[in-house]
N, C-alpha and C. Protein backbone atom coordinates (compact mmCIF):
# COMPACT_ATOMS: atom_id res chain seq x y z
N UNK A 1 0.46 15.67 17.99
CA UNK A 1 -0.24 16.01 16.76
C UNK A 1 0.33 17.26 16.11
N UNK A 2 1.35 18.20 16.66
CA UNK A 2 1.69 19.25 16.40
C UNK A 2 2.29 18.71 14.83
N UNK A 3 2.92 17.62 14.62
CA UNK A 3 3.66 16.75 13.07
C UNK A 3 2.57 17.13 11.88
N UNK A 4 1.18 17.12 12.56
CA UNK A 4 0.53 16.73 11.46
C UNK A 4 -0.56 18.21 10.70
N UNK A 5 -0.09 18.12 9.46
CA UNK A 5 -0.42 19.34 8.63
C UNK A 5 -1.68 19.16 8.60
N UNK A 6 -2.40 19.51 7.06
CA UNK A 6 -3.47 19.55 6.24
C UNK A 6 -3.95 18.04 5.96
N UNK A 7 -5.36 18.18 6.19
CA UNK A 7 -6.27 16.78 5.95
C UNK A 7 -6.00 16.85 4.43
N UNK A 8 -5.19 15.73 3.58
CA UNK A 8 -5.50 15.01 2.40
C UNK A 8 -7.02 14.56 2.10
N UNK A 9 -7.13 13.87 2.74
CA UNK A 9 -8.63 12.73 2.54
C UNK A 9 -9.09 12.26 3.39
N UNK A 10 -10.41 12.58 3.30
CA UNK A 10 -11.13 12.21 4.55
C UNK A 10 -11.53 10.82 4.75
N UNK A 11 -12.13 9.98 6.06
CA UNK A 11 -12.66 8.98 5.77
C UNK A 11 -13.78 8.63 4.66
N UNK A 12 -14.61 9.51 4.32
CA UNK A 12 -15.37 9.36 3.30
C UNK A 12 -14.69 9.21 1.68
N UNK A 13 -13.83 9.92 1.57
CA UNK A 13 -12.88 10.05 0.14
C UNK A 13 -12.55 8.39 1.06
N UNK A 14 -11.58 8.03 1.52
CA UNK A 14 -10.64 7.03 1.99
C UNK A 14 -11.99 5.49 1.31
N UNK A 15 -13.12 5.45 1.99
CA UNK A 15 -13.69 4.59 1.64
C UNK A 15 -14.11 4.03 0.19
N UNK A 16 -14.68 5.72 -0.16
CA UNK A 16 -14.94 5.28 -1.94
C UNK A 16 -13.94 5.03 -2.23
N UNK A 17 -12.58 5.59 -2.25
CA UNK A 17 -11.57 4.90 -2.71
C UNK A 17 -11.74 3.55 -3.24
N UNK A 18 -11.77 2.81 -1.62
CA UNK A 18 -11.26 1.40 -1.62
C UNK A 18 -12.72 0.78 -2.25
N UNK A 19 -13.78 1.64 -2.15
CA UNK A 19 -15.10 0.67 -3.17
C UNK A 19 -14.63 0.58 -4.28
N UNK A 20 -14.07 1.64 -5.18
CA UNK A 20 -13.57 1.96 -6.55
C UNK A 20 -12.87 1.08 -7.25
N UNK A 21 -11.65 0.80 -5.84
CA UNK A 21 -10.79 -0.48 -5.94
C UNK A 21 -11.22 -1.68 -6.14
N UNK A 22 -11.89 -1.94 -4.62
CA UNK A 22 -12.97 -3.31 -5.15
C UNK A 22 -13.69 -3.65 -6.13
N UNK A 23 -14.32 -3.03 -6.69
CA UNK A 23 -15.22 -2.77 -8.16
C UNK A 23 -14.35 -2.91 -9.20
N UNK A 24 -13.16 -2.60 -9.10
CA UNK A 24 -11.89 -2.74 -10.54
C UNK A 24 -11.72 -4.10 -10.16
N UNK A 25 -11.28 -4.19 -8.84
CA UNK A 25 -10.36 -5.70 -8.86
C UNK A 25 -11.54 -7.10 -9.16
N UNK A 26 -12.82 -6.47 -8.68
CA UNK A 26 -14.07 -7.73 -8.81
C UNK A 26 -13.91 -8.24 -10.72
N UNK A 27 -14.20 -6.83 -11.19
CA UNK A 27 -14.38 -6.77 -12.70
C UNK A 27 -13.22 -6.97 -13.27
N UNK A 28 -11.76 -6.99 -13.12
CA UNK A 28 -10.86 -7.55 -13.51
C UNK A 28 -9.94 -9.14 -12.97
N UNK A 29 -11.02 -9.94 -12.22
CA UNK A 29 -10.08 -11.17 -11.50
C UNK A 29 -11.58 -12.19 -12.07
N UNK A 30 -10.47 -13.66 -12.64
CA UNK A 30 -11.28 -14.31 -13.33
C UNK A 30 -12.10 -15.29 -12.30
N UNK A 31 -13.85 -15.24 -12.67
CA UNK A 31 -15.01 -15.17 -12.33
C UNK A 31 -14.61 -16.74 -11.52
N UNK A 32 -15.04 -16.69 -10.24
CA UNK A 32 -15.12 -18.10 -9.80
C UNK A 32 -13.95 -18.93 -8.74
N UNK A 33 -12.65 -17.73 -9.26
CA UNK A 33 -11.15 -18.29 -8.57
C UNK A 33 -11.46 -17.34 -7.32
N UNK A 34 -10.44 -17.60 -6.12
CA UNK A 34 -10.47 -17.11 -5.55
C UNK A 34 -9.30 -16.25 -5.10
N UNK A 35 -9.06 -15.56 -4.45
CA UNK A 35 -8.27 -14.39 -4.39
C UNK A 35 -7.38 -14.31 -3.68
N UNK A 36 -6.04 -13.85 -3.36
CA UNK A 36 -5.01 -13.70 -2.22
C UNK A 36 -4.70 -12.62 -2.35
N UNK A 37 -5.44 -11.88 -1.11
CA UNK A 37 -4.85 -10.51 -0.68
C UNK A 37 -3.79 -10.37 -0.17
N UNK A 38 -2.50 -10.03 -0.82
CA UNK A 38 -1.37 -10.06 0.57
C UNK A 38 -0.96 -8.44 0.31
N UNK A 39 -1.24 -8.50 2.05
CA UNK A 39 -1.07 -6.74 2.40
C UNK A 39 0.67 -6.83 3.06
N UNK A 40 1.35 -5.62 2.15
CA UNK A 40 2.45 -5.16 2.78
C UNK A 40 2.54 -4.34 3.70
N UNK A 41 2.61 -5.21 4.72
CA UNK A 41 2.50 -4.08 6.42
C UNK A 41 4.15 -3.39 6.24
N UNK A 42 3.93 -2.26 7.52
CA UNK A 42 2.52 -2.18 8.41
C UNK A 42 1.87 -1.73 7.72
N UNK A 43 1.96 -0.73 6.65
CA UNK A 43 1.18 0.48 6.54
C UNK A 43 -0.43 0.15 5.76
N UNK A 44 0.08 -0.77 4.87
CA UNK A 44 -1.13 -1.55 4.10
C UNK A 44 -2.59 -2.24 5.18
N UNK A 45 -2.36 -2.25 6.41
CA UNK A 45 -3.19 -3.12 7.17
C UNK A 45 -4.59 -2.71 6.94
N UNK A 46 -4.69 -0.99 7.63
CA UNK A 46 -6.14 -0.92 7.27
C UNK A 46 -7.17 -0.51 5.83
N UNK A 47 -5.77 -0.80 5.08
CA UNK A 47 -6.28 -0.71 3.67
C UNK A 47 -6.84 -1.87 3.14
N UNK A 48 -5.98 -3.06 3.33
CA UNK A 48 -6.17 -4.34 3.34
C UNK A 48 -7.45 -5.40 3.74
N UNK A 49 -7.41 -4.25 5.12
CA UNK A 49 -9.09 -4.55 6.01
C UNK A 49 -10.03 -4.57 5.11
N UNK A 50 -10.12 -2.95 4.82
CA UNK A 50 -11.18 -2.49 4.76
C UNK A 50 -11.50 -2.99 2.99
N UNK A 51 -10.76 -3.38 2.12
CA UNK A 51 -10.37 -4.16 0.79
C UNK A 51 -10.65 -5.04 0.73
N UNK A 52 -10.82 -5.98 1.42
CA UNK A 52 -11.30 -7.46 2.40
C UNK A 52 -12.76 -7.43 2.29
N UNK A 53 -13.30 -6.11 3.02
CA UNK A 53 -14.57 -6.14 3.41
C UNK A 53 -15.18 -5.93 2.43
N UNK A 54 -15.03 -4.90 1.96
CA UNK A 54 -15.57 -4.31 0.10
C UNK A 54 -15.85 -5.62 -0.35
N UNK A 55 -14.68 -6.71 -0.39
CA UNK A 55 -14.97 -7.71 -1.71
C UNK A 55 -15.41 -8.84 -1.50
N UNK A 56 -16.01 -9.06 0.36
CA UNK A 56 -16.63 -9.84 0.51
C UNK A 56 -18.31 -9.45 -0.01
N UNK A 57 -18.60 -10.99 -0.46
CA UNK A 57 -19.87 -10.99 -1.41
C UNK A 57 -19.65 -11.43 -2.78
N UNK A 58 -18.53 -10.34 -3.09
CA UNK A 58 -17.91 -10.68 -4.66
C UNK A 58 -17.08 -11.95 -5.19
N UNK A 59 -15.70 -11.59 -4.42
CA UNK A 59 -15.00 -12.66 -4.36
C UNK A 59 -14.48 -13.62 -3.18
N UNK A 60 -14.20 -15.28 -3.37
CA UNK A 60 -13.60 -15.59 -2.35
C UNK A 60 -11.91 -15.22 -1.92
N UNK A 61 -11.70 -14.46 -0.64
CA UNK A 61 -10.54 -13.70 -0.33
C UNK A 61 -10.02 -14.54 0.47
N UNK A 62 -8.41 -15.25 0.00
CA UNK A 62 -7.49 -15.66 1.19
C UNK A 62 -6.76 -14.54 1.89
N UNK A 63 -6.20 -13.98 2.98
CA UNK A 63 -5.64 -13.15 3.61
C UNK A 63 -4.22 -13.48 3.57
N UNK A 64 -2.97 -12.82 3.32
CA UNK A 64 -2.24 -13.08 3.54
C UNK A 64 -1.00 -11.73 3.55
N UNK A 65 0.35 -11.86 4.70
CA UNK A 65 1.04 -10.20 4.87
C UNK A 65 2.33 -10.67 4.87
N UNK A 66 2.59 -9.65 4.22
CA UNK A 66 4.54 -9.77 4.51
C UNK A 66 4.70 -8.37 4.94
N UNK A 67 5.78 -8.60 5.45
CA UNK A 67 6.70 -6.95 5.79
C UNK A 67 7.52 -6.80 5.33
N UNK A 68 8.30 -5.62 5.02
CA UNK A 68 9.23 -5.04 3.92
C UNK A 68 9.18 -3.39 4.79
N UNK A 69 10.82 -3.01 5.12
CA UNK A 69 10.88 -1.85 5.35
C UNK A 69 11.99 -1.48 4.37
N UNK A 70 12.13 -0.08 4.45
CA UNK A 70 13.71 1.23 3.91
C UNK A 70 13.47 2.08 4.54
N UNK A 71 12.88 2.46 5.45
CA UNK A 71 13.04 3.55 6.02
C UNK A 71 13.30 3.99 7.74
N UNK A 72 13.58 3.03 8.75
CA UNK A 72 13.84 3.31 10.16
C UNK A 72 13.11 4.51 10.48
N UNK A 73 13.77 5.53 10.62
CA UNK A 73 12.98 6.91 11.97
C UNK A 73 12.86 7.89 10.78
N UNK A 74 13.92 7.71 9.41
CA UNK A 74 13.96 8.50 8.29
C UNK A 74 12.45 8.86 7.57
N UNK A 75 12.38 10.48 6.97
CA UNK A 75 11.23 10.40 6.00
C UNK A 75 12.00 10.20 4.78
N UNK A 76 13.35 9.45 4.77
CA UNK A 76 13.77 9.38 3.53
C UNK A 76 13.87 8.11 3.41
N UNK A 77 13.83 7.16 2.13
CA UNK A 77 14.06 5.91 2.03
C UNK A 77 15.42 5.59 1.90
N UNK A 78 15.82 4.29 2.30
CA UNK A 78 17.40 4.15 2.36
C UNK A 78 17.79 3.54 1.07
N UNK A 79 16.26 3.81 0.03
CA UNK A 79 16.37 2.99 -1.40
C UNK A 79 16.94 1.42 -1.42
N UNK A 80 17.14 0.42 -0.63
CA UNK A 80 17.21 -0.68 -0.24
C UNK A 80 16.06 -1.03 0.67
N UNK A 81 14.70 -1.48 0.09
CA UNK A 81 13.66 -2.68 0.91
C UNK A 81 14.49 -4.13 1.29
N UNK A 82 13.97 -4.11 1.99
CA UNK A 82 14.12 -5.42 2.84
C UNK A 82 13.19 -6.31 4.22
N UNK A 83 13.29 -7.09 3.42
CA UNK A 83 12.48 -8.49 4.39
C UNK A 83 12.35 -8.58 5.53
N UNK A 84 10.93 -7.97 6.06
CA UNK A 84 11.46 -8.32 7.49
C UNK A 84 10.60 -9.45 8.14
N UNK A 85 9.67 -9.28 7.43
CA UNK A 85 8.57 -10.81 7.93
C UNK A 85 8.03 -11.79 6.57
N UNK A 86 8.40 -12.43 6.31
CA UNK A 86 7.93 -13.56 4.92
C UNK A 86 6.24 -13.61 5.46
N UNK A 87 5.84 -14.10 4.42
CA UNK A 87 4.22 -14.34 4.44
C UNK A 87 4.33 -16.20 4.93
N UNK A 88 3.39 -16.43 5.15
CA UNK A 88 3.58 -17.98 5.06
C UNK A 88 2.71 -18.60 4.48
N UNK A 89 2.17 -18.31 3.77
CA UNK A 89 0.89 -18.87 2.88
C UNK A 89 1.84 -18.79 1.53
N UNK A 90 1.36 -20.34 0.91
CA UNK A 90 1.92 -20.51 -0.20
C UNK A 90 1.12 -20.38 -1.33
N UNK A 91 1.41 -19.20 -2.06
CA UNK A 91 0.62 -18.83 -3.21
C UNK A 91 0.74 -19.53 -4.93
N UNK A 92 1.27 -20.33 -4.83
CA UNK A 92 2.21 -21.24 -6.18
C UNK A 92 0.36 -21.18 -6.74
N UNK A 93 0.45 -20.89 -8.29
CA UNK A 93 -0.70 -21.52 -9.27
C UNK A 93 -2.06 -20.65 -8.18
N UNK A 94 -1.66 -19.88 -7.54
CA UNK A 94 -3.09 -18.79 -6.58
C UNK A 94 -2.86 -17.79 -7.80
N UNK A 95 -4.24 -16.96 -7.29
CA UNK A 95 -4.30 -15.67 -7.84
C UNK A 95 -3.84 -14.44 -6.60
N UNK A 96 -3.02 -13.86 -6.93
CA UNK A 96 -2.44 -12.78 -5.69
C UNK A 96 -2.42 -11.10 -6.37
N UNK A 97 -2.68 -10.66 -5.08
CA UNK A 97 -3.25 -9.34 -5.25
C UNK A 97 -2.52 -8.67 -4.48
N UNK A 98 -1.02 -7.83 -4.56
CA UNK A 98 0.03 -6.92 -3.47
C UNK A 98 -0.99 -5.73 -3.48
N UNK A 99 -1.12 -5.57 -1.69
CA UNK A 99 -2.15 -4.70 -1.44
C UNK A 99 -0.92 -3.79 -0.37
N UNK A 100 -0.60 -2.30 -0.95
CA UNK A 100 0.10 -1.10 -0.98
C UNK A 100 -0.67 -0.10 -0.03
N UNK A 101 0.31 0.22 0.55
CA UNK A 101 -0.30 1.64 1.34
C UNK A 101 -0.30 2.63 0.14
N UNK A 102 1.19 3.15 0.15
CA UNK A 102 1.38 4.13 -1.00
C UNK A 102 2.20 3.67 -1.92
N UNK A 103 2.53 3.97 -3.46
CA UNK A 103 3.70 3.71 -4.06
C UNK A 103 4.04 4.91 -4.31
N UNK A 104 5.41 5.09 -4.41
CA UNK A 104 6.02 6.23 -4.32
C UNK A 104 7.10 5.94 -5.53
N UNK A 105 8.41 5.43 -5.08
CA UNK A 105 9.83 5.45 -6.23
C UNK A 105 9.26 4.41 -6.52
N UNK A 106 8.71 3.17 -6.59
CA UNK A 106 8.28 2.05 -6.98
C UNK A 106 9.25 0.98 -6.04
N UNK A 107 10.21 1.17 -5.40
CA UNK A 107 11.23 0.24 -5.36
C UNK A 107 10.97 -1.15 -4.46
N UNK A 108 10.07 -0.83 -3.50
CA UNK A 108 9.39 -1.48 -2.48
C UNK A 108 8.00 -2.50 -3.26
N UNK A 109 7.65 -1.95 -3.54
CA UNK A 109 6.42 -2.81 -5.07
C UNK A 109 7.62 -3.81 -6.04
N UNK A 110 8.65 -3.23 -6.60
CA UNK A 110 9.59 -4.02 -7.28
C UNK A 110 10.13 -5.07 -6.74
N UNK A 111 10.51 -4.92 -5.11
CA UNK A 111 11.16 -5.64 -4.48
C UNK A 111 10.21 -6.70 -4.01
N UNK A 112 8.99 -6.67 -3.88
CA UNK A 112 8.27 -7.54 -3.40
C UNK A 112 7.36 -8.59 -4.93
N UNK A 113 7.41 -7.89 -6.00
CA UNK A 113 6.85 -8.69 -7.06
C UNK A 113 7.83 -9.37 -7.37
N UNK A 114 9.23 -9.17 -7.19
CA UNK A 114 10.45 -9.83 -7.85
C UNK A 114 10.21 -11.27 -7.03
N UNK A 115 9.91 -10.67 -5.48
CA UNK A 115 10.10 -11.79 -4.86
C UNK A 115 8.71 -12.89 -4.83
N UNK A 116 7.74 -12.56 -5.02
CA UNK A 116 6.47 -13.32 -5.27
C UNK A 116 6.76 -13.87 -6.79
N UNK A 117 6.76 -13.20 -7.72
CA UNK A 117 6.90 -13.78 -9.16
C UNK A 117 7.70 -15.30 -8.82
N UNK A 118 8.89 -15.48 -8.20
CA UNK A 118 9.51 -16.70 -8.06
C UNK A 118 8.79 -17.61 -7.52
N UNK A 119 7.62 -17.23 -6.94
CA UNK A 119 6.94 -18.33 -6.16
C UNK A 119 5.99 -19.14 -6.96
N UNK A 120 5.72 -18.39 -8.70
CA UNK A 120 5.01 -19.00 -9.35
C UNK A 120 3.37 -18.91 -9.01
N UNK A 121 2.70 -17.71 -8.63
CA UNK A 121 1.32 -17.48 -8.50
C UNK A 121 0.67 -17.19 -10.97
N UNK A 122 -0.35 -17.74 -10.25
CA UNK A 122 -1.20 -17.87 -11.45
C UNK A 122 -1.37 -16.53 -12.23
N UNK A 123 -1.47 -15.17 -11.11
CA UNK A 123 -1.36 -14.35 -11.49
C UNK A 123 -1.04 -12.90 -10.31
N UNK A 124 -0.48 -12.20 -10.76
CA UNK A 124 0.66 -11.23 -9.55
C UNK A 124 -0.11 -10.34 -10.24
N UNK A 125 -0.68 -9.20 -9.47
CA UNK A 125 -1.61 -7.68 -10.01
C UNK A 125 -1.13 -6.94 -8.36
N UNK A 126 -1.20 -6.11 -8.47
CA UNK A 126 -0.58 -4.64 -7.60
C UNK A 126 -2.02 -3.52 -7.29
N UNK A 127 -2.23 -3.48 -6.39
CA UNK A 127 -3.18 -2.23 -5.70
C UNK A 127 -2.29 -1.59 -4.54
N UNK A 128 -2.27 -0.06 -4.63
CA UNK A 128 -2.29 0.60 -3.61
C UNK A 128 -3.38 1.99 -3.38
N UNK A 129 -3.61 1.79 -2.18
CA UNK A 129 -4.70 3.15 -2.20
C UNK A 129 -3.86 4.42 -2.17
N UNK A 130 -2.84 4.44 -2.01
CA UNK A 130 -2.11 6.13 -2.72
C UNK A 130 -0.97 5.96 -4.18
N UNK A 131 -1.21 6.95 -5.10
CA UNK A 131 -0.44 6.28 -5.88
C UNK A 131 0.29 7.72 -5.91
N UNK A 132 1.73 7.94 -6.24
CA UNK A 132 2.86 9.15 -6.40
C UNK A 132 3.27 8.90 -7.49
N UNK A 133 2.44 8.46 -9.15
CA UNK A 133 3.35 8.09 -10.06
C UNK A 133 4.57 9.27 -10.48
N UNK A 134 4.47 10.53 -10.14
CA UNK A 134 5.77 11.46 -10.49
C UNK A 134 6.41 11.07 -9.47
N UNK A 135 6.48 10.53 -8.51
CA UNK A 135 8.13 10.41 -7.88
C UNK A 135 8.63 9.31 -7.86
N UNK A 136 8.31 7.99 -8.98
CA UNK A 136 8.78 6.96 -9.38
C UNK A 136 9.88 7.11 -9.80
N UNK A 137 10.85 6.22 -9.37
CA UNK A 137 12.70 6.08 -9.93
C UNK A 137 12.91 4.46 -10.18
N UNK A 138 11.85 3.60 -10.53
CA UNK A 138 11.79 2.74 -11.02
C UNK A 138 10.19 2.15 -11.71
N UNK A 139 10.05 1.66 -12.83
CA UNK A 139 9.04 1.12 -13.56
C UNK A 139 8.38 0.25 -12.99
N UNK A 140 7.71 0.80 -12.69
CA UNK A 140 6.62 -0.42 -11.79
C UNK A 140 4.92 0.10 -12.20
N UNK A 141 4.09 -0.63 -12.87
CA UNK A 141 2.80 -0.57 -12.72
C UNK A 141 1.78 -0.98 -11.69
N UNK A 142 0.48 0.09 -11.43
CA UNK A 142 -0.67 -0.09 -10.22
C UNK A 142 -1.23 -0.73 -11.30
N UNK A 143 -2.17 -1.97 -10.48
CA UNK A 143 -3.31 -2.10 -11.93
C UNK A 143 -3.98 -1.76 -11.20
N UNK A 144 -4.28 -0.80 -10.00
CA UNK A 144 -5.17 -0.41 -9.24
C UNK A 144 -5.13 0.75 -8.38
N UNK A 145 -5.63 1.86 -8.39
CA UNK A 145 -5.09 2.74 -7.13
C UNK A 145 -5.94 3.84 -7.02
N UNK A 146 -6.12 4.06 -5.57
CA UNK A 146 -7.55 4.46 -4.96
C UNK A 146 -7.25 5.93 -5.16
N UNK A 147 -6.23 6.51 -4.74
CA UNK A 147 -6.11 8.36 -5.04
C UNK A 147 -4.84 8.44 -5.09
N UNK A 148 -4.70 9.57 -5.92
CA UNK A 148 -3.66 10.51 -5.73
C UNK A 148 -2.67 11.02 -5.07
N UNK A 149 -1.64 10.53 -4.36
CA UNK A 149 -1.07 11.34 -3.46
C UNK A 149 0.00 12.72 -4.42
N UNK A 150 -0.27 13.77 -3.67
CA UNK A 150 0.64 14.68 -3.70
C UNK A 150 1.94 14.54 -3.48
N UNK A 151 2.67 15.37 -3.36
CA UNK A 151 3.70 15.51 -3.06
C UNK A 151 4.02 16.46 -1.45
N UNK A 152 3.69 15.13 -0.77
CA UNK A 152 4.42 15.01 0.76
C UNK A 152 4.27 13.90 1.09
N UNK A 153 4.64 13.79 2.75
CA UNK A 153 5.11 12.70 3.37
C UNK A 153 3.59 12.40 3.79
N UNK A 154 2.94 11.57 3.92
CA UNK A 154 1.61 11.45 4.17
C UNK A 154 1.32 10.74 5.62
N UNK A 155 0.08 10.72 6.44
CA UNK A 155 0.43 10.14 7.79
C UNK A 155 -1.02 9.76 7.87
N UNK A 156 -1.35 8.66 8.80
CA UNK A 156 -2.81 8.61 8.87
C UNK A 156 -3.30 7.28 7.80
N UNK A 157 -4.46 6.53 8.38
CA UNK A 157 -4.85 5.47 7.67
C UNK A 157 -3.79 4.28 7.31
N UNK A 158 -2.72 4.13 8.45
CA UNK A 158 -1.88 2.99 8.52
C UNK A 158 -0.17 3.25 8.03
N UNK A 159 -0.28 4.75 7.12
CA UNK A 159 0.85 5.31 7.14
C UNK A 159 1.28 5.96 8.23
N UNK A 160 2.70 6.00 8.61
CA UNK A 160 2.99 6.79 9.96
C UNK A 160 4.14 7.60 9.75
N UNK A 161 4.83 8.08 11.16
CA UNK A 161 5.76 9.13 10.81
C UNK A 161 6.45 8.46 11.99
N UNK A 162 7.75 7.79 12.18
CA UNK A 162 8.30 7.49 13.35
C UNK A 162 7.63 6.26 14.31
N UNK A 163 6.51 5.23 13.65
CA UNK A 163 5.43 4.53 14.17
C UNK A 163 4.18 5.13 14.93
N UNK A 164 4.12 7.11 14.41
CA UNK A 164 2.83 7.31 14.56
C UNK A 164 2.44 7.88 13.70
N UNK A 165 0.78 7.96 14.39
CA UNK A 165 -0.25 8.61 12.91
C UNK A 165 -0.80 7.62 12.30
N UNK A 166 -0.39 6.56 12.71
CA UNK A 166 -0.73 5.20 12.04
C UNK A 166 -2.68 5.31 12.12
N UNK A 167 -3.19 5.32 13.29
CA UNK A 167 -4.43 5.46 13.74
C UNK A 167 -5.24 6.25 13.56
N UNK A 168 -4.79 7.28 12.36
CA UNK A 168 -5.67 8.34 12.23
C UNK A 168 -6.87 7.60 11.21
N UNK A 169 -8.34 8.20 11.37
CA UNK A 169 -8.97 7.80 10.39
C UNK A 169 -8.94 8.48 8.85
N UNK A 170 -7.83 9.54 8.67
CA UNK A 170 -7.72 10.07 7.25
C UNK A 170 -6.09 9.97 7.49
N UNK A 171 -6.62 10.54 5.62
CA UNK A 171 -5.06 10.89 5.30
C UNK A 171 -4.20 12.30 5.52
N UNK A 172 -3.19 13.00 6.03
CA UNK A 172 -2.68 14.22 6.32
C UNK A 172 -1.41 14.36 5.64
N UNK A 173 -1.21 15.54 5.94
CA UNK A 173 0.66 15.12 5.52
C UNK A 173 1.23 15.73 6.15
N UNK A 174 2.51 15.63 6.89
CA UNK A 174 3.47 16.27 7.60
C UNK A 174 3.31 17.25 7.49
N UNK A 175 3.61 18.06 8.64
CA UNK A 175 3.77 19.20 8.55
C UNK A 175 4.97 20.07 7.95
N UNK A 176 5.15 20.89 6.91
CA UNK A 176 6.00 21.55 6.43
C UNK A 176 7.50 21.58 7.40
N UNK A 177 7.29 21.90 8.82
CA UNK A 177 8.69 22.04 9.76
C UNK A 177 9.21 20.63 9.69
N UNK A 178 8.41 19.84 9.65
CA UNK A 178 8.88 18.52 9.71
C UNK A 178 9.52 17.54 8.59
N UNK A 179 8.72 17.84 7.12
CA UNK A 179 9.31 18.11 6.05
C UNK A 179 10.25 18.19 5.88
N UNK A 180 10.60 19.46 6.24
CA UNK A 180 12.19 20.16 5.55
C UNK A 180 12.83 20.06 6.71
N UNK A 181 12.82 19.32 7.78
CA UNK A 181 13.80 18.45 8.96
C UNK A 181 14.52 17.27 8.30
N UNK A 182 13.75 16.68 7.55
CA UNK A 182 13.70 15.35 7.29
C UNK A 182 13.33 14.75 6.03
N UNK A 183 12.96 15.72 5.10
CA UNK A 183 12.71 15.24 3.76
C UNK A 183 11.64 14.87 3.22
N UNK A 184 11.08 14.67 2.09
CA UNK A 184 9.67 14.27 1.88
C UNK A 184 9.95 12.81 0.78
N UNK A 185 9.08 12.10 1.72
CA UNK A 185 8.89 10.64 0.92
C UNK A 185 8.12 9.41 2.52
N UNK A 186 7.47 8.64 1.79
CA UNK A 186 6.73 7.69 2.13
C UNK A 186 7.47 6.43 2.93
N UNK A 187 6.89 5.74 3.53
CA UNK A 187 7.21 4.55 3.84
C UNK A 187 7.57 3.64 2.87
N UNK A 188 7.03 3.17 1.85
CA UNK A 188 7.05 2.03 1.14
C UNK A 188 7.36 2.74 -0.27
N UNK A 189 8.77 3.78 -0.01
CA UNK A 189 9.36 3.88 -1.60
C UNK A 189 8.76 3.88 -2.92
């Protein structure tokens, strides 16, 4: 734990978040269809969960995950995402919902709508519960996003540092020594 700095957000911030979210995505997805959550692991998982749970009641939710990494042991991205697990649920004429840990350069959100758009869903919309719109290096829109991230490497709530931190119940951010070891930026670019 010595990695891990200052509490960002607590579980309480972390939850309204994702109510906030749910409440946008209920009031913006048309009345009656039902929904495809697909969470970009890992980091998206317990965002995804807990996004799931919110919108049961509201809407009917299919589940569905792909994986996409750029970053190995690096806090830097290698600016190339890539495929590492396909989803297998076929979303053609669905309504789909890319459910984001963080967006950061956008490039990882780009790389994965490029690749869903071909599949022909009814409609492609983007949530992540951290959004970094100043350190975007490509155009990509949230139509959804639960808080703010600053400017650091963030850890905690399914984001990690090296495959830990994943398990924390908030959000933190690296610690400064670790930082400027290694750079500041996110998992999912």
């Amino acid at each position: 734990m010595d990695d891990v700095g200052a509490v960002l957000y607590g579980p309480g911030e972390i939850a309204a978040a994702v109510e906030r979210v749910a409440a946008a995505v209920t009031a913006g997805h048309p009345r009656g269809e039902p929904l495809v959550l697909l969470a970009v692991l890992k980091g998206a998982g317990p965002f995804a969960e807990d996004l799931a749970a919110a919108l049961a009641g509201r809407l009917t939710v299919e589940r569905a995950a792909l994986a996409v990494t750029s970053y190995g042991n690096s806090t830097r991205s290698s600016g190339k995402p890539r495929l590492v697990r396909d989803t297998t649920a076929s979303i053609e004429g669905k309504h789909v919902l890319i459910v984001e840990d963080i967006v950061e350069q956008g490039l990882t959100l780009r790389f994965v709508r490029d690749l869903l758009v071909r599949r022909r869903p009814a409609s492609l919309r983007a949530c992540a519960l951290l959004d970094k719109p100043d350190a975007r290096t490509v155009p990509v829109e949230l139509d959804y996003a639960g808080l703010t991230a600053p400017d650091a490497f963030i850890v905690g709530y399914g984001l990690d540092y090296q495959e830990r931190y994943r398990n924390l119940p908030y959000l933190a951010a690296l610690s400064r020594e670790r930082e400027t070891s290694g750079g500041l930026g996110n998992r999912n670019g």
